[in-house]
C-alpha atoms as a PDB file:
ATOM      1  CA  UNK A   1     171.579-326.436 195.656  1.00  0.00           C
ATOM      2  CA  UNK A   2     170.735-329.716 193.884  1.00  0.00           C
ATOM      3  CA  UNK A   3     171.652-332.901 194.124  1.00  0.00           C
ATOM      4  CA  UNK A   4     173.476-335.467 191.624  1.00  0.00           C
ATOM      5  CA  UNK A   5     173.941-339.127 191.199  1.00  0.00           C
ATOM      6  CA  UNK A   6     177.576-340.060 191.465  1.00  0.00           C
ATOM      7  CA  UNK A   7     179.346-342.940 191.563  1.00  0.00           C
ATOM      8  CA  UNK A   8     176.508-345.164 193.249  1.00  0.00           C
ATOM      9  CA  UNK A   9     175.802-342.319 195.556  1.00  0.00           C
ATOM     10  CA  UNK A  10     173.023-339.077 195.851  1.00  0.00           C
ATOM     11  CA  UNK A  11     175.595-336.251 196.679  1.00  0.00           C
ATOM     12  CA  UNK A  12     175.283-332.351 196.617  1.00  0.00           C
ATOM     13  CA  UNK A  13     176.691-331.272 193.140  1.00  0.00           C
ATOM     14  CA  UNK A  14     179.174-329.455 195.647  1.00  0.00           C
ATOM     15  CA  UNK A  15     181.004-332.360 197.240  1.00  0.00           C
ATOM     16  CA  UNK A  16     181.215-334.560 194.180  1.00  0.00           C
ATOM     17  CA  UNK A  17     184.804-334.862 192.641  1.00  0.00           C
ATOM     18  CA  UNK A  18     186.708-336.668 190.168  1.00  0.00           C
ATOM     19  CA  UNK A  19     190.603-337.879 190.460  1.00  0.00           C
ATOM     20  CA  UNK A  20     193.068-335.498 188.603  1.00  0.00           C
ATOM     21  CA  UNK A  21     194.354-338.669 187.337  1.00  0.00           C
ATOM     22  CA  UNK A  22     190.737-340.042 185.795  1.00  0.00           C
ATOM     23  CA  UNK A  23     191.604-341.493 182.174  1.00  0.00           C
ATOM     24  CA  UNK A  24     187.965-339.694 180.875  1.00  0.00           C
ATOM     25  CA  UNK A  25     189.749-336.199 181.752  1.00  0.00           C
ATOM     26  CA  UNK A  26     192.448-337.029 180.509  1.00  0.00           C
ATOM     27  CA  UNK A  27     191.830-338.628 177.342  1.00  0.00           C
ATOM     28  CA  UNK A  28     188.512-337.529 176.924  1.00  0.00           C
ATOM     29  CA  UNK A  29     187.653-341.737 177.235  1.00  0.00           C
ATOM     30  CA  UNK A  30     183.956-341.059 177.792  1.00  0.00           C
ATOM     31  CA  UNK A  31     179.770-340.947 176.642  1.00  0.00           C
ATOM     32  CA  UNK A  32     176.920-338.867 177.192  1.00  0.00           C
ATOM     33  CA  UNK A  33     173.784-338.270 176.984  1.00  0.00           C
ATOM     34  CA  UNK A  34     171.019-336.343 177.979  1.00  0.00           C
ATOM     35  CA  UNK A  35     167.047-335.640 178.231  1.00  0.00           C
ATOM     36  CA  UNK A  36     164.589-333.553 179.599  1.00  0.00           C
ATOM     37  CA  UNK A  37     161.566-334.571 182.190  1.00  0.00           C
ATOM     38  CA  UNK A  38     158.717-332.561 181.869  1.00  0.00           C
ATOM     39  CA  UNK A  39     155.780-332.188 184.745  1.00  0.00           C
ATOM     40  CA  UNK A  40     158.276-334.846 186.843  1.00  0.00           C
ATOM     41  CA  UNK A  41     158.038-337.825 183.902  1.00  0.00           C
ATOM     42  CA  UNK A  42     161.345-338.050 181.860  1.00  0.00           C
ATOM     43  CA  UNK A  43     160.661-337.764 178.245  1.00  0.00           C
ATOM     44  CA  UNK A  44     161.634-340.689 175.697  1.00  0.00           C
ATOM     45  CA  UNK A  45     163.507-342.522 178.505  1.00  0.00           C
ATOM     46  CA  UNK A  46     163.829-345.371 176.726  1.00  0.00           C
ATOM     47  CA  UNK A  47     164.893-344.493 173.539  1.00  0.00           C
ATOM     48  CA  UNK A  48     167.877-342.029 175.556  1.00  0.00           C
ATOM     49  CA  UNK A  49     168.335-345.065 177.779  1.00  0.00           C
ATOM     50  CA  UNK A  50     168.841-347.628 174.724  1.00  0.00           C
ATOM     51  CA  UNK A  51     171.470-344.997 173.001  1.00  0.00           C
ATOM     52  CA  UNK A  52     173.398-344.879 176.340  1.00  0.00           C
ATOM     53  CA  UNK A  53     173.414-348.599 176.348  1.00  0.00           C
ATOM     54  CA  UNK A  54     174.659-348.153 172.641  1.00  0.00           C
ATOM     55  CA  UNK A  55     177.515-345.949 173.054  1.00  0.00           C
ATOM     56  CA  UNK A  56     178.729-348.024 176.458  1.00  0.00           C
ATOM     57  CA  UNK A  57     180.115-350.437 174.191  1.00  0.00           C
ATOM     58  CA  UNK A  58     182.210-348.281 172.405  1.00  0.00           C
ATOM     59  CA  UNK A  59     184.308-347.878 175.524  1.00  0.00           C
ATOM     60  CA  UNK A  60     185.108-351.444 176.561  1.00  0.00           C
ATOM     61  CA  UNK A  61     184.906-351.123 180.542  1.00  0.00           C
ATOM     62  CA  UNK A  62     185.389-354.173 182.524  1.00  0.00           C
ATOM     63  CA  UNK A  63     181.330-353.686 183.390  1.00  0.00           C
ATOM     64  CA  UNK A  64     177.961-351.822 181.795  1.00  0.00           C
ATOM     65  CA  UNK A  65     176.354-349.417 183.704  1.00  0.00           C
ATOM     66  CA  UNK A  66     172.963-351.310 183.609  1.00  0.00           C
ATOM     67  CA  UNK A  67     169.139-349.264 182.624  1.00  0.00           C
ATOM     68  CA  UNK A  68     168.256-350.327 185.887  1.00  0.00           C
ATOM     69  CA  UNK A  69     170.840-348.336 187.348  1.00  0.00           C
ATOM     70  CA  UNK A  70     169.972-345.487 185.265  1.00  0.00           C
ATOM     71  CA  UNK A  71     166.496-345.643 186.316  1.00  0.00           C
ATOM     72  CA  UNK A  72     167.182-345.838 190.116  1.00  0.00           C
ATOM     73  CA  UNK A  73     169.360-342.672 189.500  1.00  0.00           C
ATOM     74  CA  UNK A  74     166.796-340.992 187.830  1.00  0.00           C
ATOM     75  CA  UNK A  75     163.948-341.807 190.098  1.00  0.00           C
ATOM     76  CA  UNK A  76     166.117-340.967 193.137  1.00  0.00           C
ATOM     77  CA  UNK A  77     167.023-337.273 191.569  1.00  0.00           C
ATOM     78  CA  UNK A  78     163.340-336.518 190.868  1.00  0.00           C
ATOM     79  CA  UNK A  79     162.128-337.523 194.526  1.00  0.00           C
ATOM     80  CA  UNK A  80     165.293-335.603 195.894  1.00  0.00           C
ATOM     81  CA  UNK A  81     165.839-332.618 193.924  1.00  0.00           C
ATOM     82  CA  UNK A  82     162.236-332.239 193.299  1.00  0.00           C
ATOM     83  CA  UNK A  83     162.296-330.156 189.941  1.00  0.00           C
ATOM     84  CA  UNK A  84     158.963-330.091 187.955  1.00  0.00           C
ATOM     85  CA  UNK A  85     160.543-329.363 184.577  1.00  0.00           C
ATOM     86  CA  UNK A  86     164.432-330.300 183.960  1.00  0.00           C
ATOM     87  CA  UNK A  87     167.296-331.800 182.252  1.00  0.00           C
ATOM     88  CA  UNK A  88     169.378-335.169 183.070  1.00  0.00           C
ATOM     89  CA  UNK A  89     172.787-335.516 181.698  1.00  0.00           C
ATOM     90  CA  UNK A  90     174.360-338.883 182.238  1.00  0.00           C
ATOM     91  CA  UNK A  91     178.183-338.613 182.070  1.00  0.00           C
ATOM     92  CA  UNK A  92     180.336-342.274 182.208  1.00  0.00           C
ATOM     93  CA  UNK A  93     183.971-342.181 182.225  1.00  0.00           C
ATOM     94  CA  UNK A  94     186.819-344.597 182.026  1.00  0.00           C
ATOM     95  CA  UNK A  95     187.844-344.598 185.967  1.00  0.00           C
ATOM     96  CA  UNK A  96     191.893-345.894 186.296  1.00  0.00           C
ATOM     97  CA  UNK A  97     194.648-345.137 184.161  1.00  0.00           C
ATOM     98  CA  UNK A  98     195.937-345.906 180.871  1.00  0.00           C
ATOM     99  CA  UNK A  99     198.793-348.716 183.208  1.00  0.00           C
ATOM    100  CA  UNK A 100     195.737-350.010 184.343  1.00  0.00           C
ATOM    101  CA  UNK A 101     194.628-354.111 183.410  1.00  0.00           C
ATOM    102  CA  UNK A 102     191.162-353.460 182.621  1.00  0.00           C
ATOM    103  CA  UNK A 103     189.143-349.628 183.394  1.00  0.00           C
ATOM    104  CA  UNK A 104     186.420-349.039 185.852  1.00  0.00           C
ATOM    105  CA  UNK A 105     183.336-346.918 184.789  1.00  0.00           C
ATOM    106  CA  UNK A 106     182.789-343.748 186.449  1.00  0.00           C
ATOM    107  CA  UNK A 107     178.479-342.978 186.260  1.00  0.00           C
ATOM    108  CA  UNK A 108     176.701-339.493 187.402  1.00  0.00           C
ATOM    109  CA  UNK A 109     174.050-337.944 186.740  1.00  0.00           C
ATOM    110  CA  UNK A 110     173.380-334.364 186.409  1.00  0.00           C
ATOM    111  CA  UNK A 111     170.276-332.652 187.664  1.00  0.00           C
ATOM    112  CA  UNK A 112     168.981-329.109 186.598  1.00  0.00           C
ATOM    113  CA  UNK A 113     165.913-327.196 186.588  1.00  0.00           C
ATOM    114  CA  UNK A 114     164.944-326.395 183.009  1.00  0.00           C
ATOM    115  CA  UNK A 115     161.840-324.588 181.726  1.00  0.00           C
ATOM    116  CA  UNK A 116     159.965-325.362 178.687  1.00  0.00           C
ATOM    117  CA  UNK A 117     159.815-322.694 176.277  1.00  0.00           C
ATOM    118  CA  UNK A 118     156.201-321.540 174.833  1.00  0.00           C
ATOM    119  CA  UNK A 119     157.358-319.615 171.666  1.00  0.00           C
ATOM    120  CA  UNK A 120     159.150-320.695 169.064  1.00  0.00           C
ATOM    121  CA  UNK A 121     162.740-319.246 168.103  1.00  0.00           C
ATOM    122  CA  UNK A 122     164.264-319.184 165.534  1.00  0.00           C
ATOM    123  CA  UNK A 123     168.283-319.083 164.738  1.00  0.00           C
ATOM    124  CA  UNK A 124     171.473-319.159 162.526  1.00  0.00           C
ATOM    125  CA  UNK A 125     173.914-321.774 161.455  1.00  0.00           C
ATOM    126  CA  UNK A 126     177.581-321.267 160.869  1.00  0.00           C
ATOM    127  CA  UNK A 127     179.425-323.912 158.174  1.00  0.00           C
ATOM    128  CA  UNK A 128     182.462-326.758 158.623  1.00  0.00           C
ATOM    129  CA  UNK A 129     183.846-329.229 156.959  1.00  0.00           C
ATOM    130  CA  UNK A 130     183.821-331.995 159.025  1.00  0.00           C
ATOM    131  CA  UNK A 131     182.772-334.995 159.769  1.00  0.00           C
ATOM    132  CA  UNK A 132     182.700-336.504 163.573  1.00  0.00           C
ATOM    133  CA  UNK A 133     184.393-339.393 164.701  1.00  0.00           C
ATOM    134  CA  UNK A 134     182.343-342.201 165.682  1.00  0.00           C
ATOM    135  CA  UNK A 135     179.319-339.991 164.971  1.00  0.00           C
ATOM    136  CA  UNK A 136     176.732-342.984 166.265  1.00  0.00           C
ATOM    137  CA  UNK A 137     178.322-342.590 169.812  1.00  0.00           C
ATOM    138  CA  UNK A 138     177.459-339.761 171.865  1.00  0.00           C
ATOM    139  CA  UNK A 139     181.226-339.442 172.732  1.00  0.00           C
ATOM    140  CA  UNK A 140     182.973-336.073 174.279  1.00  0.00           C
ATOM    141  CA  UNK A 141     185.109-335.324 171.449  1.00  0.00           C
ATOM    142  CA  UNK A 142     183.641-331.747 170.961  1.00  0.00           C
ATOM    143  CA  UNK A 143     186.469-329.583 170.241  1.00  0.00           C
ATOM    144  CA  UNK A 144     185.640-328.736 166.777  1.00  0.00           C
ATOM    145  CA  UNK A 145     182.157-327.152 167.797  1.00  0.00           C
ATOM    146  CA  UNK A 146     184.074-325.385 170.816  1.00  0.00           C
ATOM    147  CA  UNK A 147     187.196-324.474 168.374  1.00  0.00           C
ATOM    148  CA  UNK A 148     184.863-322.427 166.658  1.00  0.00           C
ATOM    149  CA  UNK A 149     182.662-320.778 169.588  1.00  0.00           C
ATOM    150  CA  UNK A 150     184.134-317.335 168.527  1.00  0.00           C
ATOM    151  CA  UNK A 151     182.777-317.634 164.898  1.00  0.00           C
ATOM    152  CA  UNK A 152     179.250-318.720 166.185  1.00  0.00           C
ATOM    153  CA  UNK A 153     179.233-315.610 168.436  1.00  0.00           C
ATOM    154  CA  UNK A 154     180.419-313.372 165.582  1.00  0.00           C
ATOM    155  CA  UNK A 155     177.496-315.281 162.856  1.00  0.00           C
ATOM    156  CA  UNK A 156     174.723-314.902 166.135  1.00  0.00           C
ATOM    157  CA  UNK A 157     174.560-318.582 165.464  1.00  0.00           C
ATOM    158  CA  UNK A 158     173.167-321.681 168.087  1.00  0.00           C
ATOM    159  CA  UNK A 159     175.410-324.401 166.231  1.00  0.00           C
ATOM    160  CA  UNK A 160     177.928-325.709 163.292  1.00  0.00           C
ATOM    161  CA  UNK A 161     176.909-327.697 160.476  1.00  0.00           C
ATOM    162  CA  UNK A 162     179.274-330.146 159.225  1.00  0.00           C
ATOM    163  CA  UNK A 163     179.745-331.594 155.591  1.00  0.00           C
ATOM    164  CA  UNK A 164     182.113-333.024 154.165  1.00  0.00           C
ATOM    165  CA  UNK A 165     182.783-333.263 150.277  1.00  0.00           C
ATOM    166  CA  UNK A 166     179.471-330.936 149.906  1.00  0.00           C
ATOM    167  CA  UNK A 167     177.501-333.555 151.479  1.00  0.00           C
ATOM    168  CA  UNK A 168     175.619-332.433 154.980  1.00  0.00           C
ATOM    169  CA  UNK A 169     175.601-334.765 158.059  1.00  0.00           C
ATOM    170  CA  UNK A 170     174.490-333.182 161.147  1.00  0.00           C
ATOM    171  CA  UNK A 171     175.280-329.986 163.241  1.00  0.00           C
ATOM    172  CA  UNK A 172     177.106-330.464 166.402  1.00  0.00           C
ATOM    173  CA  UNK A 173     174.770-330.778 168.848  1.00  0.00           C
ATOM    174  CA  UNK A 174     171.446-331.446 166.833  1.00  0.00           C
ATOM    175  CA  UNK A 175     169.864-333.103 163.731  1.00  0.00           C
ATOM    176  CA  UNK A 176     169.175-331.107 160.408  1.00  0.00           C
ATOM    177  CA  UNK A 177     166.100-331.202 158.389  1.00  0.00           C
ATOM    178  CA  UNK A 178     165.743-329.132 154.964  1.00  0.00           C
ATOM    179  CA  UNK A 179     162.029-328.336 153.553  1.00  0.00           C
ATOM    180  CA  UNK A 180     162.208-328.078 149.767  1.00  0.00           C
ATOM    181  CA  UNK A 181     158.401-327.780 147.982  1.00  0.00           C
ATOM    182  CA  UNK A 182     156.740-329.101 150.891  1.00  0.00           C
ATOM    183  CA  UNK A 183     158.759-332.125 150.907  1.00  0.00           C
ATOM    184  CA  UNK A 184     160.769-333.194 154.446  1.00  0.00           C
ATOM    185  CA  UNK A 185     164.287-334.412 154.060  1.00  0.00           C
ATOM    186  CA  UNK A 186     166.962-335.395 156.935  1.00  0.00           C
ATOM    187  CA  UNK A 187     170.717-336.751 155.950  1.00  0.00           C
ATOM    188  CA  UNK A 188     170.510-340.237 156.356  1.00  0.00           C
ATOM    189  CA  UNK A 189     174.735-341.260 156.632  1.00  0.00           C
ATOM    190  CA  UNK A 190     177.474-339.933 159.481  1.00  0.00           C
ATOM    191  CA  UNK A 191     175.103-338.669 162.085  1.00  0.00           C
ATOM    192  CA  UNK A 192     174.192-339.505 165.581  1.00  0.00           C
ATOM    193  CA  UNK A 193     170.439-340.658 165.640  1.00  0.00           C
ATOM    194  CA  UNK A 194     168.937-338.297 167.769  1.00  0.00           C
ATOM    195  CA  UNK A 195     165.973-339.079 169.501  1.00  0.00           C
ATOM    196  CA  UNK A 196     163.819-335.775 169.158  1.00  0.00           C
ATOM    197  CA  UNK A 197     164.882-336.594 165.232  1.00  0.00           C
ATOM    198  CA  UNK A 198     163.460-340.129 165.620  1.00  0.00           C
ATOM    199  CA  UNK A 199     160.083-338.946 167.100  1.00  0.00           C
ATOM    200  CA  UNK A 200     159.741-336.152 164.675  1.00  0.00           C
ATOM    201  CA  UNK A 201     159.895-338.534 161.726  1.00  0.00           C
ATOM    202  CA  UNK A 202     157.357-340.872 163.230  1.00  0.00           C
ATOM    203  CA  UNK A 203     155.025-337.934 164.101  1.00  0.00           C
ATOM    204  CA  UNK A 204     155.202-337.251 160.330  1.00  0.00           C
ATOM    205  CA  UNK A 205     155.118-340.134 158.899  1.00  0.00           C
ATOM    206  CA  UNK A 206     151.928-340.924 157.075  1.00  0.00           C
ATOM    207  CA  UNK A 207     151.154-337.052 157.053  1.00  0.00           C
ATOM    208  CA  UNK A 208     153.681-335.618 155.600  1.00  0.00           C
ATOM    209  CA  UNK A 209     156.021-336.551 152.433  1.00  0.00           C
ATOM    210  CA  UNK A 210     159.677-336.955 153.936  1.00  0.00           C
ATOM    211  CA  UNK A 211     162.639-338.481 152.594  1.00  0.00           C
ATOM    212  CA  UNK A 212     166.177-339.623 154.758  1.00  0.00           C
ATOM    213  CA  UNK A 213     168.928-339.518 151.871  1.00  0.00           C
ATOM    214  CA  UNK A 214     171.799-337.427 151.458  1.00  0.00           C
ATOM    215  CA  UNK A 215     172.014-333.698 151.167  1.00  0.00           C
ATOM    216  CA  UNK A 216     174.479-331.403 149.554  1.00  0.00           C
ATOM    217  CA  UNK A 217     175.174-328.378 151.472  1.00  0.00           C
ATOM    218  CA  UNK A 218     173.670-326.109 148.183  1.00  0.00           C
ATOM    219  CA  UNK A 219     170.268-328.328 149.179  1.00  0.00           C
ATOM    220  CA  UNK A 220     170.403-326.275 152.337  1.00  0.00           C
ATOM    221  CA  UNK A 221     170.936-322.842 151.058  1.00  0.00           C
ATOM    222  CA  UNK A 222     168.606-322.672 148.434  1.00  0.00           C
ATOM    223  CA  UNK A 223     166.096-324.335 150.469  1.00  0.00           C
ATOM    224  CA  UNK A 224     162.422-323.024 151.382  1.00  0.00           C
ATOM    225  CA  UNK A 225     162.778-323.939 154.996  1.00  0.00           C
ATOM    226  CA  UNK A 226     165.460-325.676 157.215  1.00  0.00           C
ATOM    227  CA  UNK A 227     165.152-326.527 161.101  1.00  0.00           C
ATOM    228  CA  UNK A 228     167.588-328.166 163.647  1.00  0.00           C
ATOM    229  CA  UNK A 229     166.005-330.377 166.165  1.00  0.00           C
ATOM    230  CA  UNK A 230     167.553-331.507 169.681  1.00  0.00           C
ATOM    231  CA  UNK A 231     166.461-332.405 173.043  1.00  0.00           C
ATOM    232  CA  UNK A 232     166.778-328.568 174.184  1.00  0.00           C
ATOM    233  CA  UNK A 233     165.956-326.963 170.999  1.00  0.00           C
ATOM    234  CA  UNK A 234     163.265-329.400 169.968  1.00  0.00           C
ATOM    235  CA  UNK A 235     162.413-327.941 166.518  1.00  0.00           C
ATOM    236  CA  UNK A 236     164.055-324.375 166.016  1.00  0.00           C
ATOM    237  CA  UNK A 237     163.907-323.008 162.259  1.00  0.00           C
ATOM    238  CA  UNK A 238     166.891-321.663 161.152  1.00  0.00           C
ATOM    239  CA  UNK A 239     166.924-318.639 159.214  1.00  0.00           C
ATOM    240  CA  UNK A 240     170.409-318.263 157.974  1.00  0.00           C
ATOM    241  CA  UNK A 241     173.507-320.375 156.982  1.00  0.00           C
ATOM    242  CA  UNK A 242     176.484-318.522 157.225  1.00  0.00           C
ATOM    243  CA  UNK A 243     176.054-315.461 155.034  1.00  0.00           C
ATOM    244  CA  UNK A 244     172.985-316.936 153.372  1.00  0.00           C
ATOM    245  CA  UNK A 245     169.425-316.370 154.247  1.00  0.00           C
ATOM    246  CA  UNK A 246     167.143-318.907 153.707  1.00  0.00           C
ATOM    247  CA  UNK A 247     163.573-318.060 152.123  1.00  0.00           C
ATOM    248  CA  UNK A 248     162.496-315.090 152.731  1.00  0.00           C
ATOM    249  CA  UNK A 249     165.181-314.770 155.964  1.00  0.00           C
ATOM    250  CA  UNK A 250     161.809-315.358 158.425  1.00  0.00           C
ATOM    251  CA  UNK A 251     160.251-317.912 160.258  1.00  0.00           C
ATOM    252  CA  UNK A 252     158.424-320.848 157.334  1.00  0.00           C
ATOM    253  CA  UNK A 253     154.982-321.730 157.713  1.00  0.00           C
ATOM    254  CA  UNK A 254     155.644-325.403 157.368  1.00  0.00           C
ATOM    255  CA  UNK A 255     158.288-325.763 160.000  1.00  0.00           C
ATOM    256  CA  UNK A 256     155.747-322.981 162.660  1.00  0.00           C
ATOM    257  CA  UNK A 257     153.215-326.151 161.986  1.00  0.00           C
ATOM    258  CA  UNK A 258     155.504-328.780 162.832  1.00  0.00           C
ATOM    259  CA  UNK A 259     156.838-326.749 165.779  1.00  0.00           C
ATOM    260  CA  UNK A 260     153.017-326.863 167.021  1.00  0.00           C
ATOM    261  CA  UNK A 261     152.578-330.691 166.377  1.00  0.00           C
ATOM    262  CA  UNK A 262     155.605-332.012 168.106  1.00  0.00           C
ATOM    263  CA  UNK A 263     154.479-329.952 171.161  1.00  0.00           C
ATOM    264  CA  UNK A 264     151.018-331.895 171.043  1.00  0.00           C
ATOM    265  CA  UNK A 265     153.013-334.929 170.222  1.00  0.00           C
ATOM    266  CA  UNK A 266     154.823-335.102 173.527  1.00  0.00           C
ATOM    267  CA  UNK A 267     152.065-333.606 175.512  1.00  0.00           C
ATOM    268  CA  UNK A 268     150.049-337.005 174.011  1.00  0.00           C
ATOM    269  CA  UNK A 269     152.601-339.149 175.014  1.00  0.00           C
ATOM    270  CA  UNK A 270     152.535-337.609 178.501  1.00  0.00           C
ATOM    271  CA  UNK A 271     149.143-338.193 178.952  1.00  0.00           C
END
């Protein structure tokens, strides 16, 4: 059993429910956006907390759901629920109906127990041509990514990567990073800024040579190395691109050492 935030309100997951008529159901009118907390202490808070704030704006409700809000929710979950390691997913929904003068938000939060993991894994991508709407908003429009679930299963792969006129952007639910001759580069145009992508470009800055410019989709299949990096997968190398290997097919050195770094980076920031 754990609990949830909703609607101003700690409530087992069990008894929470939304109207049949809810505009965010029906229209998919609705943000995201989620984070881990590790040892008890959320990670990044305020960098997930300003994106929330971000993407709220997008929708136009008749009020914000305020970071003080956010962090009362979040506080309350960890005393409640009591999970050392775990995930928060803030959902907010247009509450009302499409008649309706002006749209009330709908806020919960989502509670689950999540272990770290402490190897790293590696994976494959699958390819689209695509590019997301509104990609700076964490929005719920995922029905590309879930169109193609039966490809990814068939490819063994943990995501899409989108492009669009041979130019890469992002991969559904994470950021892309290519390794070419010991050089870093990320796409730098229609892509949600993710925070684990913001972090790992400050963590490297100053030691490493990186670059955030466009990428053509042939940069990523005849690269050395290429990694994905989320708030779940953190950094996970990926191995192969549709029917394309990349390097040798195997783990690269480059992106094992950055794998290690970012897991001393957040333990740092812990303290």
């Amino acid at each position: 059993m754990a609990f949830c935030y909703f609607d101003g309100e700690l409530v087992d997951e069990a008894e929470a429910s939304i109207s049949i008529h809810n505009l965010g159901l029906h229209r998919g009118f609705g943000i995201f956006d989620f984070f881990r907390a590790r040892n008890g202490k959320p990670t990044f808070l305020e960098d997930y907390l300003d994106r929330f704030d971000q993407s709220q704006n997008a929708l136009q409700l008749n009020r914000k759901i305020s970071k003080d809000e956010v962090r009362n929710a979040i506080s309350k979950l960890i005393a409640k629920n009591g999970f050392e390691n775990s995930s928060f997913k803030l959902m907010l929904l247009g509450k009302g109906m499409e008649t309706d003068q002006s749209l009330e938000p709908l806020f919960y939060v989502i509670n689950a127990p999540h272990e770290n993991s402490e190897s790293i894994q590696s994976s494959n991508l699958i390819t689209q041509e695509y590019v997301r709407e509104n990609p700076l908003i964490k929005h719920l429009n995922y029905f590309t990514s879930i169109h193609l679930h039966q490809r990814k299963v068939a490819a063994n792969a943990v995501d899409v990567l989108y492009y669009k006129n041979g130019i890469v952007s992002e991969a559904s639910r994470s950021n892309v990073f290519v390794i070419r001759d010991g050089v870093v580069f990320t796409p730098k145009r229609n892509i949600l800024h993710g925070v684990t992508r913001k972090h790992i470009l400050k963590m490297i800055d100053g030691s490493y040579e990186y670059r955030v410019e466009d990428i053509e989709l042939t940069d990523v299949t005849s690269a050395d190395e290429v990694f994905i990096s989320s708030t779940l997968k953190e950094i996970m190398p990926i191995v192969k691109v549709d029917d394309r290997m990349i390097g040798n097919g195997g783990i690269g050195p480059m992106t094992t050492e950055l794998w290690a770094e970012f897991r001393k980076y957040i333990k740092e920031l812990e303290g």
